[in-house]
PDB file of N, CA and C in Angstrom:
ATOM      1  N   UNK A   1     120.696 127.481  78.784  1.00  0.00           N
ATOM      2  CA  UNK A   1     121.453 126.271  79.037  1.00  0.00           C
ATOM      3  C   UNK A   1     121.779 126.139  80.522  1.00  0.00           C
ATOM      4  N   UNK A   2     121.860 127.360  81.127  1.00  0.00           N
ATOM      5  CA  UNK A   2     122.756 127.207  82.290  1.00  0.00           C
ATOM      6  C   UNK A   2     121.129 127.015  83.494  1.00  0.00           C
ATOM      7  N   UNK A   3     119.505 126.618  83.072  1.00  0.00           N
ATOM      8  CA  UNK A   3     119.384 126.560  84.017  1.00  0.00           C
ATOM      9  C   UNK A   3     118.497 125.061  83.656  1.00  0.00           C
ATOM     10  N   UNK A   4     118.789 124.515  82.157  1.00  0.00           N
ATOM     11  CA  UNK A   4     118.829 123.280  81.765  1.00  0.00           C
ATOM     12  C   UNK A   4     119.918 122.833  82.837  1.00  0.00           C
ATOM     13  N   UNK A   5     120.727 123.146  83.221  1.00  0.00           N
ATOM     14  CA  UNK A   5     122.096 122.239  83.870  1.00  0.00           C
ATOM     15  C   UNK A   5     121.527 122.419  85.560  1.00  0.00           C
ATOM     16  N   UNK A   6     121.305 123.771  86.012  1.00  0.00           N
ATOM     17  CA  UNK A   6     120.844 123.924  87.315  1.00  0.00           C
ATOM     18  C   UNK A   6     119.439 122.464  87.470  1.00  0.00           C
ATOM     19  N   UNK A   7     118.785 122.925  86.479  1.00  0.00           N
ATOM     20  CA  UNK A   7     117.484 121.926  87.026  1.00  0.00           C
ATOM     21  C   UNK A   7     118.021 120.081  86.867  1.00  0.00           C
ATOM     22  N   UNK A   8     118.903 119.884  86.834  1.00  0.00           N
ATOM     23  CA  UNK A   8     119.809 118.131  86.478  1.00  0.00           C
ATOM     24  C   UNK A   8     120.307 118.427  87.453  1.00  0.00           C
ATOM     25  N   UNK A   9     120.793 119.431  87.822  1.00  0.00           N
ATOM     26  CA  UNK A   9     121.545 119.673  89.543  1.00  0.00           C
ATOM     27  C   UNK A   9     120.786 119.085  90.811  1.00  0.00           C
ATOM     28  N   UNK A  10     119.427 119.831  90.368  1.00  0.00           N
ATOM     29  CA  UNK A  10     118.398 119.550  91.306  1.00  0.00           C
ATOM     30  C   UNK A  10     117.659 117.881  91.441  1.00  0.00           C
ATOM     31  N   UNK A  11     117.968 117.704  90.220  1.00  0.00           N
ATOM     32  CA  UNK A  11     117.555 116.782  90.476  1.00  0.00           C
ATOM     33  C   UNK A  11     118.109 115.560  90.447  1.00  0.00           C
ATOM     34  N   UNK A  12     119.258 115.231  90.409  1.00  0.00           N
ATOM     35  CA  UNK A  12     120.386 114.633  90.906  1.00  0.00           C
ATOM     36  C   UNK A  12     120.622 114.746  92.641  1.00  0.00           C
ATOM     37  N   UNK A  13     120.832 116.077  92.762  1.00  0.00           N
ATOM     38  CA  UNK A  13     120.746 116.051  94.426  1.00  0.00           C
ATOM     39  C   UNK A  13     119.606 115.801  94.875  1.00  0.00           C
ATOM     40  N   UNK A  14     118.195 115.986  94.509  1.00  0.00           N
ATOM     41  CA  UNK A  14     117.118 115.645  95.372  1.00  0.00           C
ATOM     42  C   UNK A  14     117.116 113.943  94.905  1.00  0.00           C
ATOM     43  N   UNK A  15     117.963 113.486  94.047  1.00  0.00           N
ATOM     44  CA  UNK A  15     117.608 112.141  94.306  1.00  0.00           C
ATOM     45  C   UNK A  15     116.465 111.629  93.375  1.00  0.00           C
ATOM     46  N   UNK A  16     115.930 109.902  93.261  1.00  0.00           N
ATOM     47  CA  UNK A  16     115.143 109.564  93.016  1.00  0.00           C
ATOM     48  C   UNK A  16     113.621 110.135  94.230  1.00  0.00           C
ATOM     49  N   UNK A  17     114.238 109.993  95.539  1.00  0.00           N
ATOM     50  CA  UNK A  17     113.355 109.982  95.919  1.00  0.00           C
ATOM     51  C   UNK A  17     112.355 111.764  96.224  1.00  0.00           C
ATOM     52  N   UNK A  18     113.262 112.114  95.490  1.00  0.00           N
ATOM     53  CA  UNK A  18     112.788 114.337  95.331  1.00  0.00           C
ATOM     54  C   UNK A  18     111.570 113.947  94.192  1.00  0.00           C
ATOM     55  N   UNK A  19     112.139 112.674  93.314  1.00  0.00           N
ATOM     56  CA  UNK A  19     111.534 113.313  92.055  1.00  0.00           C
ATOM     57  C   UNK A  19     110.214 112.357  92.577  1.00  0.00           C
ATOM     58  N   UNK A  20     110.395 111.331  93.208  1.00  0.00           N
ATOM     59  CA  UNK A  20     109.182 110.093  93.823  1.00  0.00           C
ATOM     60  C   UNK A  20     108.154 110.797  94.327  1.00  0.00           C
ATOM     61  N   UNK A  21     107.880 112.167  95.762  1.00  0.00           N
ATOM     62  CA  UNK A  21     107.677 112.946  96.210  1.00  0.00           C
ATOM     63  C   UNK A  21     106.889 113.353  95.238  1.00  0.00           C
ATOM     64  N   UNK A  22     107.647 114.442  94.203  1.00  0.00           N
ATOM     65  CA  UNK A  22     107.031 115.152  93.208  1.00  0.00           C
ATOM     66  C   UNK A  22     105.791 114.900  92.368  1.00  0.00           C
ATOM     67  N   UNK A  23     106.032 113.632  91.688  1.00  0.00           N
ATOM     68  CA  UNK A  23     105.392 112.804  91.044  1.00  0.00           C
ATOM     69  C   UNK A  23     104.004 112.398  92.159  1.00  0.00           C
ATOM     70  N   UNK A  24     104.330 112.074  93.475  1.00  0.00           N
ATOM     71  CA  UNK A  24     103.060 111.451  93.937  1.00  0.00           C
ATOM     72  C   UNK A  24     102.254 112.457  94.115  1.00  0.00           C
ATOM     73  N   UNK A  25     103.065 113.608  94.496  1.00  0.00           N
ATOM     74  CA  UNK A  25     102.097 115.003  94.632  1.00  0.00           C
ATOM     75  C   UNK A  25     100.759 115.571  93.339  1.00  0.00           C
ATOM     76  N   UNK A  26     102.273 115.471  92.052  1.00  0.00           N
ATOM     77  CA  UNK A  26     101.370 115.843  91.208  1.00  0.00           C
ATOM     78  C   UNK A  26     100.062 114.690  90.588  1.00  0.00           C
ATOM     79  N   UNK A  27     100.212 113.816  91.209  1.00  0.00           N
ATOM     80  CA  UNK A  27      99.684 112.298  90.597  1.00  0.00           C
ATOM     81  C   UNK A  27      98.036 112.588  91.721  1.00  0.00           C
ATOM     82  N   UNK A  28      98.345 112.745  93.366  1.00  0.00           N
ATOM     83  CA  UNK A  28      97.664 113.247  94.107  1.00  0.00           C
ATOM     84  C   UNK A  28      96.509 114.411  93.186  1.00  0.00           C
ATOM     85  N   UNK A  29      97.213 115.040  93.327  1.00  0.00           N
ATOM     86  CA  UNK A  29      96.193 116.496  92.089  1.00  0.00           C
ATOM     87  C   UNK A  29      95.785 116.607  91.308  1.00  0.00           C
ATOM     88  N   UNK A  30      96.407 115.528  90.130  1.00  0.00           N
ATOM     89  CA  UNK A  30      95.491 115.052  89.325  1.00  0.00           C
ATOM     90  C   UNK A  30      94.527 114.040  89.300  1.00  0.00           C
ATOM     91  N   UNK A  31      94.569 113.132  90.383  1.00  0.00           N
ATOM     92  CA  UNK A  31      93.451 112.336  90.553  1.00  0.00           C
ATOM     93  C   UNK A  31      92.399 113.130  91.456  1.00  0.00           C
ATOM     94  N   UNK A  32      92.322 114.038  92.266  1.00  0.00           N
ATOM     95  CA  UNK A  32      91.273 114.919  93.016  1.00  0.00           C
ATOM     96  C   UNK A  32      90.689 115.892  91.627  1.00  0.00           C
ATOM     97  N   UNK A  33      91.613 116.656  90.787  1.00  0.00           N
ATOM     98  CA  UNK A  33      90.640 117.233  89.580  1.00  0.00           C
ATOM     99  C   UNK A  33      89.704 115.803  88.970  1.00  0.00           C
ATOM    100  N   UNK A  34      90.394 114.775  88.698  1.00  0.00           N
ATOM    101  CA  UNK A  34      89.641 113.617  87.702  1.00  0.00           C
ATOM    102  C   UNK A  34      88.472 112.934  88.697  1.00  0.00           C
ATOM    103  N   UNK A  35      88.292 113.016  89.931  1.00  0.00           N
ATOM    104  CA  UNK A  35      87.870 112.666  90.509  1.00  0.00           C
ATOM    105  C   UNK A  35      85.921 113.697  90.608  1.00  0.00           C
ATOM    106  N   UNK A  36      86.580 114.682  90.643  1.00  0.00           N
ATOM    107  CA  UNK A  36      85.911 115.952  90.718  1.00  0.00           C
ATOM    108  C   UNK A  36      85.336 116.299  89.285  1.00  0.00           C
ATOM    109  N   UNK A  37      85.898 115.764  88.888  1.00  0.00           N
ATOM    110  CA  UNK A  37      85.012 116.383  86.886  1.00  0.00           C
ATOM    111  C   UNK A  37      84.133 115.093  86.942  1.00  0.00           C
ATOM    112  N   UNK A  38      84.381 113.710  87.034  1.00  0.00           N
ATOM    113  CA  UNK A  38      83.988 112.435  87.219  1.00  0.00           C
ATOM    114  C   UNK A  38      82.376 112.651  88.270  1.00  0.00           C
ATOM    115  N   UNK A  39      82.644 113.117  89.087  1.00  0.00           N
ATOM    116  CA  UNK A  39      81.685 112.774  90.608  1.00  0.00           C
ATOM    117  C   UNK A  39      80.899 113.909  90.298  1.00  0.00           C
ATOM    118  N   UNK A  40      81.450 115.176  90.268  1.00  0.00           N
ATOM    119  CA  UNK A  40      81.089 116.463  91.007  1.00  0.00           C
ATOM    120  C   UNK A  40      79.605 116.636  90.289  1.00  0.00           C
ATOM    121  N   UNK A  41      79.028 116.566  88.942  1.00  0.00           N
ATOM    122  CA  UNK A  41      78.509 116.972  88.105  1.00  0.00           C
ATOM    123  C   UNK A  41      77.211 115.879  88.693  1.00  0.00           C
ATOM    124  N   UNK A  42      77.749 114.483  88.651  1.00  0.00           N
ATOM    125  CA  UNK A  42      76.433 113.886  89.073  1.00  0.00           C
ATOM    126  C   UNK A  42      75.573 114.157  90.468  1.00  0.00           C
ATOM    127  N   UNK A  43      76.915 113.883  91.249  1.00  0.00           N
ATOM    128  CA  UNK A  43      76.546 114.012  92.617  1.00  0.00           C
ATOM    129  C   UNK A  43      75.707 115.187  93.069  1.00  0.00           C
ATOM    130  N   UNK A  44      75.702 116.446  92.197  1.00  0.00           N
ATOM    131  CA  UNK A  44      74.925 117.608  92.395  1.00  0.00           C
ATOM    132  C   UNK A  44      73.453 117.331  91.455  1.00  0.00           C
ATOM    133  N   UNK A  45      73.687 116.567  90.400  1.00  0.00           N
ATOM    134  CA  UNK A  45      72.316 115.951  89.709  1.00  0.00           C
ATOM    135  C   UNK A  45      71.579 115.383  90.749  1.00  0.00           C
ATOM    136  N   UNK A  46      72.009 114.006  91.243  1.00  0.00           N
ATOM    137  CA  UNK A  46      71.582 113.287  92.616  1.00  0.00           C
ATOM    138  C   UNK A  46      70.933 113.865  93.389  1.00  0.00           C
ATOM    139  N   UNK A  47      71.751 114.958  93.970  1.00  0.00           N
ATOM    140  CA  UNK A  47      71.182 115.826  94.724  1.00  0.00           C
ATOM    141  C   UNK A  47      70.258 116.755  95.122  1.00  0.00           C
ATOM    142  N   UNK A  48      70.322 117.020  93.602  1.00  0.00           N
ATOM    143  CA  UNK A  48      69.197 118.228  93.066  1.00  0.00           C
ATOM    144  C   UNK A  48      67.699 117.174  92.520  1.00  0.00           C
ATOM    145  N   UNK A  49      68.108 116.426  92.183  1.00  0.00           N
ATOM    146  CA  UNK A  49      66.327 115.572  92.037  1.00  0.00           C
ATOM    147  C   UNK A  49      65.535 115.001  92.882  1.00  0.00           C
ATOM    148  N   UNK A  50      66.907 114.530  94.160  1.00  0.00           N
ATOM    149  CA  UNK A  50      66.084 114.089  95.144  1.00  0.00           C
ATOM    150  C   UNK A  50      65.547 115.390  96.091  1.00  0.00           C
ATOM    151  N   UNK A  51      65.946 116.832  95.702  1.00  0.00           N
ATOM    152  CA  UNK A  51      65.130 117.445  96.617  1.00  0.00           C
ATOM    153  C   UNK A  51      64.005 118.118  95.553  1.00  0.00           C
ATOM    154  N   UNK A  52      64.040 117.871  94.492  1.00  0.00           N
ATOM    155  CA  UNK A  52      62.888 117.683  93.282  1.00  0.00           C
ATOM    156  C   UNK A  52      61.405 116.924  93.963  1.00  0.00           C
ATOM    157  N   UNK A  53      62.130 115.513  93.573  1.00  0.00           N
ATOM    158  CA  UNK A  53      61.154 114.735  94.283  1.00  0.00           C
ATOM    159  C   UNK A  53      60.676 114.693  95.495  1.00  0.00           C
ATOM    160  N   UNK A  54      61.655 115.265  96.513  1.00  0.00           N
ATOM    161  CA  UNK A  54      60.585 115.266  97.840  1.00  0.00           C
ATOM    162  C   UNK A  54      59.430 116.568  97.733  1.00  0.00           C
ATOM    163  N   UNK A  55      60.179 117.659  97.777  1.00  0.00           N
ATOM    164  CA  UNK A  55      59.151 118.612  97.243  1.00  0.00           C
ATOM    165  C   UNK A  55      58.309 118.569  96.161  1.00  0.00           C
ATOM    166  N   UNK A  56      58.368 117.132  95.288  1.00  0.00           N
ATOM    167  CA  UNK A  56      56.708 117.479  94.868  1.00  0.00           C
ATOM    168  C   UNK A  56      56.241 116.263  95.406  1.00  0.00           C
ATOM    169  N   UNK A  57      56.134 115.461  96.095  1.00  0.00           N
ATOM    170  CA  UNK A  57      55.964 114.849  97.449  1.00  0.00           C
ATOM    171  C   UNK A  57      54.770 115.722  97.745  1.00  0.00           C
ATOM    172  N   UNK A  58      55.641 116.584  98.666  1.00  0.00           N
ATOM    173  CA  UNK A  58      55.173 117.673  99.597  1.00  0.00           C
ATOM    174  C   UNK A  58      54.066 118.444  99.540  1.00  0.00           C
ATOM    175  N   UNK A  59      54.161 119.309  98.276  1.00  0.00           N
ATOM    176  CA  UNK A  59      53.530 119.933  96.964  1.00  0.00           C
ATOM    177  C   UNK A  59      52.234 119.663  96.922  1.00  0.00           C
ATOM    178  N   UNK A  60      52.627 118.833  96.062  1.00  0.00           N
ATOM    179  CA  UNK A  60      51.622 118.037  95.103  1.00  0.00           C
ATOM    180  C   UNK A  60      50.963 116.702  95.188  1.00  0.00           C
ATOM    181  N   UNK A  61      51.757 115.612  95.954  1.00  0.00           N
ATOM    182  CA  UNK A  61      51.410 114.722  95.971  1.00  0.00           C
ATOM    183  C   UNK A  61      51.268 113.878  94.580  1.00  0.00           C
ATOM    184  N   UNK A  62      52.027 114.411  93.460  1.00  0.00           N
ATOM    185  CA  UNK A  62      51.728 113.789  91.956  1.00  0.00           C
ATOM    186  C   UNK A  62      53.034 112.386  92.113  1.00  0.00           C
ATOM    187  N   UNK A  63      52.827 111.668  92.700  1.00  0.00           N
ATOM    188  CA  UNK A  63      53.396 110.195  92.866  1.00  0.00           C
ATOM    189  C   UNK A  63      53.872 109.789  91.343  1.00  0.00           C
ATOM    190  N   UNK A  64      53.274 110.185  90.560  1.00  0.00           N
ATOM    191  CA  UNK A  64      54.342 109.973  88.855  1.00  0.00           C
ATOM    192  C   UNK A  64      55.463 110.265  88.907  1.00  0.00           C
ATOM    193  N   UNK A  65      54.992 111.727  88.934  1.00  0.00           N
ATOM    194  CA  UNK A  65      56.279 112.801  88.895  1.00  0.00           C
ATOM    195  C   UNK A  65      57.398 112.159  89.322  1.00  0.00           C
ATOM    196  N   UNK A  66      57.390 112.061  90.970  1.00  0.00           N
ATOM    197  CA  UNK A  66      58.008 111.761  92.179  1.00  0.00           C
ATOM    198  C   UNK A  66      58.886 110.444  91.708  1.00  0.00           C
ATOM    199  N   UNK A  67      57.995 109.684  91.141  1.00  0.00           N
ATOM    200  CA  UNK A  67      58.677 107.736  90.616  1.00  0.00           C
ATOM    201  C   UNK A  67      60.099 108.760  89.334  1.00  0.00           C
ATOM    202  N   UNK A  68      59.375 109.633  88.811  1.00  0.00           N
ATOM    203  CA  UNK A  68      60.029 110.105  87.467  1.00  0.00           C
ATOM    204  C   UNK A  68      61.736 110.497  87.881  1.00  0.00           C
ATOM    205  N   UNK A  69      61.262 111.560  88.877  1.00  0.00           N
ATOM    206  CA  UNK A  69      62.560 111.730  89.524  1.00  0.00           C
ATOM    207  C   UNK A  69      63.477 110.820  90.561  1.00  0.00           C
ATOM    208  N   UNK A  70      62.966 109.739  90.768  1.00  0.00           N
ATOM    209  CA  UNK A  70      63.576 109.012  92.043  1.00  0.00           C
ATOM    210  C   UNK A  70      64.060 108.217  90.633  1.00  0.00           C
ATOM    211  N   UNK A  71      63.682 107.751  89.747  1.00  0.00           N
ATOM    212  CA  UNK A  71      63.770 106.754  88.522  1.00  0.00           C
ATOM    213  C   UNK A  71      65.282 107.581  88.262  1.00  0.00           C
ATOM    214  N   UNK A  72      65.131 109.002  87.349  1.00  0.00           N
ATOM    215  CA  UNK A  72      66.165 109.801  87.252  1.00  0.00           C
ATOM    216  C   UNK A  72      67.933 109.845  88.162  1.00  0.00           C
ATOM    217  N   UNK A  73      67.296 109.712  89.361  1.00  0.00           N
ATOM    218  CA  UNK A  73      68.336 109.228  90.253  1.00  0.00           C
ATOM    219  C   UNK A  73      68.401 108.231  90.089  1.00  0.00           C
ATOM    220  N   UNK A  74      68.168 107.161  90.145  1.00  0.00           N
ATOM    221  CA  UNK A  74      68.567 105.570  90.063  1.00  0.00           C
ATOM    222  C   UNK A  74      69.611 105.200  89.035  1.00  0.00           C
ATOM    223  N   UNK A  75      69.278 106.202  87.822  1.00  0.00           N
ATOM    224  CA  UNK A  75      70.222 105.789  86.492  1.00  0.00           C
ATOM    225  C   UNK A  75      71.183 107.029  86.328  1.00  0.00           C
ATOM    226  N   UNK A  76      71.339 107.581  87.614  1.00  0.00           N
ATOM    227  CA  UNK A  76      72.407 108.691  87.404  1.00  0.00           C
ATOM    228  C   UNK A  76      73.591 107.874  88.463  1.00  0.00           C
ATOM    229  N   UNK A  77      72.612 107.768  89.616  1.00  0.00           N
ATOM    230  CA  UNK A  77      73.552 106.888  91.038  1.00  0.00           C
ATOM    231  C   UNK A  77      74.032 105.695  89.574  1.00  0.00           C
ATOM    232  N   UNK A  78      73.831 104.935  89.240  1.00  0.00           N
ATOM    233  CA  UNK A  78      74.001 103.770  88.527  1.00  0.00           C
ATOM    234  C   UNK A  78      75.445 104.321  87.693  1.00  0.00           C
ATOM    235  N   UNK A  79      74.989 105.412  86.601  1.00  0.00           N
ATOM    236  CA  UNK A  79      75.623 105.652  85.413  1.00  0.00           C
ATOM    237  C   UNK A  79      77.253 106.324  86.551  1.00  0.00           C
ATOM    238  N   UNK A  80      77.029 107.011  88.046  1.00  0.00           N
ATOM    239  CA  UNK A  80      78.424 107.293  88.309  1.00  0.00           C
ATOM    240  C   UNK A  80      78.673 105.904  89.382  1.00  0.00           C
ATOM    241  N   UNK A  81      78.172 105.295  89.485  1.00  0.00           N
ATOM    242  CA  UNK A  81      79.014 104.021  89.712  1.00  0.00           C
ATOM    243  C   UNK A  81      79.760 103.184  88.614  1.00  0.00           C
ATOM    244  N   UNK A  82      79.271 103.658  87.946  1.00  0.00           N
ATOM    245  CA  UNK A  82      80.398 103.003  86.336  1.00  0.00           C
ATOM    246  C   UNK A  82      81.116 103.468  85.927  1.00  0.00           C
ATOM    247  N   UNK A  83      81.372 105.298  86.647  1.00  0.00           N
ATOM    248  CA  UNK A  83      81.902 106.162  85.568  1.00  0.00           C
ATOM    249  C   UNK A  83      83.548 105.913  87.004  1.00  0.00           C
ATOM    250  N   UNK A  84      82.985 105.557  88.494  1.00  0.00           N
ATOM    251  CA  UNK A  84      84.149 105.425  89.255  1.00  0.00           C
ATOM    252  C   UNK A  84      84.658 104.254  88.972  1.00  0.00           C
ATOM    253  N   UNK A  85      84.058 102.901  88.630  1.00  0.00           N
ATOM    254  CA  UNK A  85      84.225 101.591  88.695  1.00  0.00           C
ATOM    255  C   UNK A  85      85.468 101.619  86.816  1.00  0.00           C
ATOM    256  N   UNK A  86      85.066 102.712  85.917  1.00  0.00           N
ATOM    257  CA  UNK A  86      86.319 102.311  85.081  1.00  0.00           C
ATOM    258  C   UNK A  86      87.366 103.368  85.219  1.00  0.00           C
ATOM    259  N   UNK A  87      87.190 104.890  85.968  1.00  0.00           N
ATOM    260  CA  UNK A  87      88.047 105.614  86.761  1.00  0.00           C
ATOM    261  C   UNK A  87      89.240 104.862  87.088  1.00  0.00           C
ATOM    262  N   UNK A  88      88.889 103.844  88.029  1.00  0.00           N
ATOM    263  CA  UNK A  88      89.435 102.770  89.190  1.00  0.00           C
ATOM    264  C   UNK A  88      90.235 101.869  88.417  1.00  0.00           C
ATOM    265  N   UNK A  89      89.634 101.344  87.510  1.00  0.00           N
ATOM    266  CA  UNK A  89      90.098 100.153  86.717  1.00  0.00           C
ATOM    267  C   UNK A  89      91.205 100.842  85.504  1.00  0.00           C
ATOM    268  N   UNK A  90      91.099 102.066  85.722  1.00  0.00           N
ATOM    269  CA  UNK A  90      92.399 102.532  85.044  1.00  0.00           C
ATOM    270  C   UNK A  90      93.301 103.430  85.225  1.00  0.00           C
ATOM    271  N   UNK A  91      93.193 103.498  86.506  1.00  0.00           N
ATOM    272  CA  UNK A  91      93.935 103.797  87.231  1.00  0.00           C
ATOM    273  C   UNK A  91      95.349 102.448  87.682  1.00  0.00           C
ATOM    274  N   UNK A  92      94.189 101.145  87.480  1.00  0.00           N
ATOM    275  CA  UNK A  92      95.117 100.233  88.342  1.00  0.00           C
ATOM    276  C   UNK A  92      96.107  99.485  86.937  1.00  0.00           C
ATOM    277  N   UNK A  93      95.563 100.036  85.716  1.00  0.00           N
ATOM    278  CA  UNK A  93      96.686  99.334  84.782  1.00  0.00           C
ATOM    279  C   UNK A  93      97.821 100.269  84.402  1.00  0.00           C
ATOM    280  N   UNK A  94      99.234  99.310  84.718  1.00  0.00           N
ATOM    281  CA  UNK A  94     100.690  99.494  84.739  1.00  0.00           C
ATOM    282  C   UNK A  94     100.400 100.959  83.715  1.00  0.00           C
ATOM    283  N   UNK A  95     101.136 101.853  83.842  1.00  0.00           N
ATOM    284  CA  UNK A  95     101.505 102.855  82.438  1.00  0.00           C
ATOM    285  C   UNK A  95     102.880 102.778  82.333  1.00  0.00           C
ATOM    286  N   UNK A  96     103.265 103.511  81.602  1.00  0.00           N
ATOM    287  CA  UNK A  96     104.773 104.165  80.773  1.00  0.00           C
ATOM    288  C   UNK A  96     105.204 104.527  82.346  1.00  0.00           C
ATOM    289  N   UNK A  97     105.121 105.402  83.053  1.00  0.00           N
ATOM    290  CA  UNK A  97     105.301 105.745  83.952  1.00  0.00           C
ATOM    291  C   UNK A  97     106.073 104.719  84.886  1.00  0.00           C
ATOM    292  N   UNK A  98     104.894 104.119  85.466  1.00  0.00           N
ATOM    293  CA  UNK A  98     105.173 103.297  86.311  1.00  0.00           C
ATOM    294  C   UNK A  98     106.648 101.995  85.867  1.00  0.00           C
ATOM    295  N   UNK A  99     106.348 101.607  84.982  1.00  0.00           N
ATOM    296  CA  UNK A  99     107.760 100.953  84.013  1.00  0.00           C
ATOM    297  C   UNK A  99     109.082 101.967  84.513  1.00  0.00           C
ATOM    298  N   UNK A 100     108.681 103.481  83.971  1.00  0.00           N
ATOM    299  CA  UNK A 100     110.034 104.288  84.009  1.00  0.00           C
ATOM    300  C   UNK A 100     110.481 104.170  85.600  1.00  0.00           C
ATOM    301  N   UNK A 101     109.387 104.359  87.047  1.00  0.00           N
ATOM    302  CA  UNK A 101     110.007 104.832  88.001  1.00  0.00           C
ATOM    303  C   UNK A 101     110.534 103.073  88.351  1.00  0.00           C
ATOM    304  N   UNK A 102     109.923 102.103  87.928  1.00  0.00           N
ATOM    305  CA  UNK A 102     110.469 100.410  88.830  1.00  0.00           C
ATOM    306  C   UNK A 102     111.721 100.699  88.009  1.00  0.00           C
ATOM    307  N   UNK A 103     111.752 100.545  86.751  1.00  0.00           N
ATOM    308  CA  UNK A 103     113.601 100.893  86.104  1.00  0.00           C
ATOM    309  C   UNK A 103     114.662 102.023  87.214  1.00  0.00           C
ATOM    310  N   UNK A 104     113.599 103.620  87.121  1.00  0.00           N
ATOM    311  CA  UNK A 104     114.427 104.231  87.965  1.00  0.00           C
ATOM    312  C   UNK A 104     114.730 103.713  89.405  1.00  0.00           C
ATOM    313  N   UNK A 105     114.496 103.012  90.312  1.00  0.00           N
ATOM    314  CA  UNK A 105     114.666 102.552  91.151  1.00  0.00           C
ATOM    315  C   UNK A 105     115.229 101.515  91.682  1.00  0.00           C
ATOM    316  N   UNK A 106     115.250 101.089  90.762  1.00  0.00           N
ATOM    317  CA  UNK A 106     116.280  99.832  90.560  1.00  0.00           C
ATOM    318  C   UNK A 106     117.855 100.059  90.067  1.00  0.00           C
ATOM    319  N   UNK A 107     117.690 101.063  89.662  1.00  0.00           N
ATOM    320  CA  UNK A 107     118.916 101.467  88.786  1.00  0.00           C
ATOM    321  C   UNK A 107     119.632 102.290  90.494  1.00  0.00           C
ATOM    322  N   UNK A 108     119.036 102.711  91.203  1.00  0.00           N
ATOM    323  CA  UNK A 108     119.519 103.719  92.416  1.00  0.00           C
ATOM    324  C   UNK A 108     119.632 102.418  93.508  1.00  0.00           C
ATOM    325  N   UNK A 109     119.077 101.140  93.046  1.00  0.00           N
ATOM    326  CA  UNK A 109     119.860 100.479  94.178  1.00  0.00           C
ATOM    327  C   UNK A 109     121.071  99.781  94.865  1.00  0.00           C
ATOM    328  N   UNK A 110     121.541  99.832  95.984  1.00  0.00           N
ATOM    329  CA  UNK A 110     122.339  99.396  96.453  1.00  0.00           C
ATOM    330  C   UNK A 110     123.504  98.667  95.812  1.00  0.00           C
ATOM    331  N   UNK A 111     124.756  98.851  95.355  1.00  0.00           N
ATOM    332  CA  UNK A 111     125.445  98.164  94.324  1.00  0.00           C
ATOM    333  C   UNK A 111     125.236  98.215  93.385  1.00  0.00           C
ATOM    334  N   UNK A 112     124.790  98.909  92.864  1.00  0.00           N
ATOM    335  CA  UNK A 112     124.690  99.323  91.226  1.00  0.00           C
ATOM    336  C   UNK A 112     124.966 100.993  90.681  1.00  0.00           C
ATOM    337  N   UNK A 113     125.371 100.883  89.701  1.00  0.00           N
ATOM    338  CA  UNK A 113     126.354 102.612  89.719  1.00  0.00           C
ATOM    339  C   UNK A 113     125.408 102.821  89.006  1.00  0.00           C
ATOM    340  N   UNK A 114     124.685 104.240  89.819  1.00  0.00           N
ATOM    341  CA  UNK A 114     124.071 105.308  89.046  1.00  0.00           C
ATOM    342  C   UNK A 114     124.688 105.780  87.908  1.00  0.00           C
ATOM    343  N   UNK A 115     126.291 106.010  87.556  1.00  0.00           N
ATOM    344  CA  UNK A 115     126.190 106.770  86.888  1.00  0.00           C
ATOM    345  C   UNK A 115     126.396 108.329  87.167  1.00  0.00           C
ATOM    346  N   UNK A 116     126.141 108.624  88.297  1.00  0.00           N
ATOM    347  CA  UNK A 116     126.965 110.088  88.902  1.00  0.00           C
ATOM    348  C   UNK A 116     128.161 110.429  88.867  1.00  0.00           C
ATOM    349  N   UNK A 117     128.955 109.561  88.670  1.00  0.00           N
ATOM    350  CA  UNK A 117     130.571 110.026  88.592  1.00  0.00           C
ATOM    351  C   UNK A 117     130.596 110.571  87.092  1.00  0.00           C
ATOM    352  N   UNK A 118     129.608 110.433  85.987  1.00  0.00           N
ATOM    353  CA  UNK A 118     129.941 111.137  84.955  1.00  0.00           C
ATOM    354  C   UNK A 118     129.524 112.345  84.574  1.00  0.00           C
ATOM    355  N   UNK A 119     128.611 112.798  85.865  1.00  0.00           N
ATOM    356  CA  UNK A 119     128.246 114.304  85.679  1.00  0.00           C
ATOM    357  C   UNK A 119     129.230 115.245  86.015  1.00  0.00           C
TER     358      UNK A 119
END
C-alpha cells in the first residue's frame, strides 16, 4: 500500500506534464519497435534480391531470372508501402488515450481545481 501511495506522490508532484514526458517517451519506443517489425523484414528482402538480381546479371546473364527478381522487389517495395501507408493511418486516429490526456489537461488548467487539496 505504502508504495501504491508513494507512486500518486510521484505523480501528483511530477504533474501532468511528468506523466506527458513519460507517455511520449514510451509512445516514442513503441513506434521505433512497430516501425522496425513493419520495415525491417522487407527492407532486408529488398535488399537481398536486388543484390540477387544484379549478380545473376553478372553471372549469368539469364535476363528471366533477373525480371523474376526485380518483379519480386516491385511487389515487396509495393506490399511495404501499404504496410507504412495503414501504420500511418492508424496511428493518426484519436484513441482512448488521447481523449484521456485532452480531459487530463484541461482539467490542470488555469482556474479550474485539480482537486489536490483532497489528497
Amino acid at each position: 500500500m505504502a508504495s501504491l501511495i508513494a507512486g500518486h506522490e510521484r505523480e501528483v508532484d511530477g504533474g501532468p506534464r511528468g506523466n506527458l514526458e513519460t507517455f511520449e517517451t514510451a509512445e516514442r519506443a513503441r513506434i521505433r519497435r512497430d516501425l522496425h517489425d513493419v520495415m525491417g523484414h522487407q527492407l532486408s528482402l529488398i535488399s537481398l534480391k536486388a543484390q540477387v538480381a544484379a549478380r545473376v546479371l553478372r553471372k549469368t546473364a539469364d535476363i528471366d531470372r533477373a525480371v523474376l527478381e526485380i518483379e519480386l522487389i516491385e511487389r515487396s517495395a509495393r506490399e511495404s508501402l501499404a504496410k507504412v501507408r495503414d501504420y500511418v493511418g492508424n496511428m493518426r486516429q484519436p484513441d482512448f488515450f488521447e481523449g484521456w490526456q485532452s480531459a487530463w489537461r484541461a482539467g490542470f488548467s488555469p482556474g479550474v481545481d485539480d482537486g489536490r487539496h483532497c489528497i
